[in-house]
N, C-alpha and C. Protein backbone atom coordinates (compact mmCIF):
# COMPACT_ATOMS: atom_id res chain seq x y z
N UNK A 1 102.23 -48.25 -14.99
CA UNK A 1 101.40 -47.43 -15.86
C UNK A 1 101.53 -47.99 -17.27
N UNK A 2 100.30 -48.17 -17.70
CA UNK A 2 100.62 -49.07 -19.42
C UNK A 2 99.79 -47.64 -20.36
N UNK A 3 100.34 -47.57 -21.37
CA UNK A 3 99.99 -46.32 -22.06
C UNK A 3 99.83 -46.71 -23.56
N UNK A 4 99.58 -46.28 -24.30
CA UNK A 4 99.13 -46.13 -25.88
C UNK A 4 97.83 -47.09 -26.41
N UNK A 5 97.15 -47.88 -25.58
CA UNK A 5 95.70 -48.76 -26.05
C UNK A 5 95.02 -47.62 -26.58
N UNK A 6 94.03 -48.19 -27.56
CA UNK A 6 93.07 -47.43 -27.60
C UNK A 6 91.43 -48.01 -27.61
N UNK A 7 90.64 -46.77 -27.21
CA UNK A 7 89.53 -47.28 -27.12
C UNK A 7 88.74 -48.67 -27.75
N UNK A 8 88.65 -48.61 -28.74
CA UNK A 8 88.40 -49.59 -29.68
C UNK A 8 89.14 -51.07 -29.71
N UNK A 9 90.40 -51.00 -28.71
CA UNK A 9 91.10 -52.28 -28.79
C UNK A 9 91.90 -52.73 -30.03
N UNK A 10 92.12 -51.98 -30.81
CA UNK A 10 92.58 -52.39 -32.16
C UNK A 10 94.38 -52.60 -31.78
N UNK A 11 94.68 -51.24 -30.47
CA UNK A 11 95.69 -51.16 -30.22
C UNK A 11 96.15 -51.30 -28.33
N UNK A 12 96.67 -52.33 -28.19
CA UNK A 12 97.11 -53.11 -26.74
C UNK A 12 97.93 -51.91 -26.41
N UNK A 13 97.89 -51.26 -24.67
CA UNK A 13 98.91 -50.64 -24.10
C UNK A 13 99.89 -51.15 -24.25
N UNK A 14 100.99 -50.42 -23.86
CA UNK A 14 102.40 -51.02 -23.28
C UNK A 14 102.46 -50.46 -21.92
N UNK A 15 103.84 -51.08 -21.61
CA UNK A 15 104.24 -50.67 -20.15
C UNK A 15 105.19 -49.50 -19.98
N UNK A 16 104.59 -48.65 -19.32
CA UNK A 16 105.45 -47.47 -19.61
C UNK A 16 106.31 -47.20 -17.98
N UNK A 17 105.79 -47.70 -17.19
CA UNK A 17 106.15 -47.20 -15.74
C UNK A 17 106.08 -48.13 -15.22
N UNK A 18 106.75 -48.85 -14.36
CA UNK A 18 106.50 -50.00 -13.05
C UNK A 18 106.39 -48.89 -11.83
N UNK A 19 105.75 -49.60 -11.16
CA UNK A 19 105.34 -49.40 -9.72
C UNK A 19 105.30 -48.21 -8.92
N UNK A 20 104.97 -47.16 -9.61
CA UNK A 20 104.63 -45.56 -9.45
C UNK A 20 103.65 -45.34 -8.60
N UNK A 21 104.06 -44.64 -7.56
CA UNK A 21 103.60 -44.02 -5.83
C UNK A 21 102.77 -43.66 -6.21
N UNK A 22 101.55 -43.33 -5.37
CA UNK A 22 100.16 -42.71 -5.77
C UNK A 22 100.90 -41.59 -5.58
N UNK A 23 101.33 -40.59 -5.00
CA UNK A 23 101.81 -39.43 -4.50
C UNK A 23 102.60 -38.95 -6.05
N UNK A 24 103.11 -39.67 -6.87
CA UNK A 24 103.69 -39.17 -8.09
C UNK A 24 102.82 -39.13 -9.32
N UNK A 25 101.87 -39.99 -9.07
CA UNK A 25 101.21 -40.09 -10.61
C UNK A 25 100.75 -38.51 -11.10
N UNK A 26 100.35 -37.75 -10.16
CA UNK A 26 100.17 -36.16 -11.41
C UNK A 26 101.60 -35.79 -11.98
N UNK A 27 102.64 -36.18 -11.33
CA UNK A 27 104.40 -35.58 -11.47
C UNK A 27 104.65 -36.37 -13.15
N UNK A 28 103.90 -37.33 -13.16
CA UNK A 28 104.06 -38.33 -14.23
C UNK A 28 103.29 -38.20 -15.29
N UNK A 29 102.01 -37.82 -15.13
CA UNK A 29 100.91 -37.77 -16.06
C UNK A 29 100.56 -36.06 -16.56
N UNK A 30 101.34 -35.21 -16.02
CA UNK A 30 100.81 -33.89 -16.36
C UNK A 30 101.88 -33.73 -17.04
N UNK A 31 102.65 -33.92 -17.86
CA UNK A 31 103.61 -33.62 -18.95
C UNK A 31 103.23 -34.08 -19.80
N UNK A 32 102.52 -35.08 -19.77
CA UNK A 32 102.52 -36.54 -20.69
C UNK A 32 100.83 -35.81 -20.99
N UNK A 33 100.10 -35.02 -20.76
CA UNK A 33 98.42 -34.68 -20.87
C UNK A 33 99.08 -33.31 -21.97
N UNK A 34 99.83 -32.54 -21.20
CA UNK A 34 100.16 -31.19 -21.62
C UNK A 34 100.79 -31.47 -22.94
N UNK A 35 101.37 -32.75 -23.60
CA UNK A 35 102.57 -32.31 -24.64
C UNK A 35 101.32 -32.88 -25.69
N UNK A 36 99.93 -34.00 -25.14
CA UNK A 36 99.31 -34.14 -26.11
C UNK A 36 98.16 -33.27 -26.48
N UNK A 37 98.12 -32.28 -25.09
CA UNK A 37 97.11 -31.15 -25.52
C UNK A 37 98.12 -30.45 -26.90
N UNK A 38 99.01 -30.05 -26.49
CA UNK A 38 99.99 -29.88 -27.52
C UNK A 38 100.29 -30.42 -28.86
N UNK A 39 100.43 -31.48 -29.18
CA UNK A 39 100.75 -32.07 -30.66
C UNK A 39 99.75 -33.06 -30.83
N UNK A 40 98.61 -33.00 -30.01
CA UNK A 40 97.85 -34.13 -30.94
C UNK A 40 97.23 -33.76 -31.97
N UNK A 41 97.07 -35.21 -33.04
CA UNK A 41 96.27 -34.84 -33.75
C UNK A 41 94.94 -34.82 -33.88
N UNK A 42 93.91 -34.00 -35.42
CA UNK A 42 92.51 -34.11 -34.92
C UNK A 42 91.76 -35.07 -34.40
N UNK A 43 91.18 -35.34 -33.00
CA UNK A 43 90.18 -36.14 -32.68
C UNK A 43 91.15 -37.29 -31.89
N UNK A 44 92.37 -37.20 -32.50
CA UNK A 44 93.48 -38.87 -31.85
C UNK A 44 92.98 -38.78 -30.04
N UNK A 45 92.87 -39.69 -29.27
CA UNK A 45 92.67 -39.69 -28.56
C UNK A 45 94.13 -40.05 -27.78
N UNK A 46 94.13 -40.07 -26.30
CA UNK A 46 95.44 -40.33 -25.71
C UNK A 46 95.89 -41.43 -25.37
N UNK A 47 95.55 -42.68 -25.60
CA UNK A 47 96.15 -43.83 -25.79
C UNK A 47 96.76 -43.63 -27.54
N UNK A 48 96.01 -43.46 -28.53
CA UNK A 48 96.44 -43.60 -29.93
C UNK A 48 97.67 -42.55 -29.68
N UNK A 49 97.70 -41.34 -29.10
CA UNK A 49 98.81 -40.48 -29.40
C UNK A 49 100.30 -40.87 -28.56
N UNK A 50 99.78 -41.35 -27.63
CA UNK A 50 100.82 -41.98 -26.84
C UNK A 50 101.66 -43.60 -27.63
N UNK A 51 100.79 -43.99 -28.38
CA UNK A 51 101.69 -44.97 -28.86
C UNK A 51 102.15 -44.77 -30.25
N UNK A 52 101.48 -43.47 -31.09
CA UNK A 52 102.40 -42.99 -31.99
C UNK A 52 103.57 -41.90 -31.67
N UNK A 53 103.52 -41.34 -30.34
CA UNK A 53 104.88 -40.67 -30.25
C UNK A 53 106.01 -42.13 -28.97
């Protein structure tokens, strides 16, 4: 799983996860949706918020 790119390309993912089961990815990604429904900022989208936290 590579995380923090953003749309625009200005900013390259990283690698956040190797080789994660299809069967886990909601176990993985619904904390990680919920904490940026939570602290994002206006409009940041979830690659930009993921690579500023």
């Amino acid at each position: 799983i590579w995380l923090g790119g953003t749309p625009n390309q200005t900013t390259l993912a990283k690698c956040f996860m190797n080789k994660v089961k299809v069967q886990d990815l909601e176990k993985v990604f619904e904390p990680l949706f919920y904490t940026w429904k939570q602290k994002r900022e206006r409009g940041e989208s979830f690659g930009a918020f993921t690579d500023r936290t």
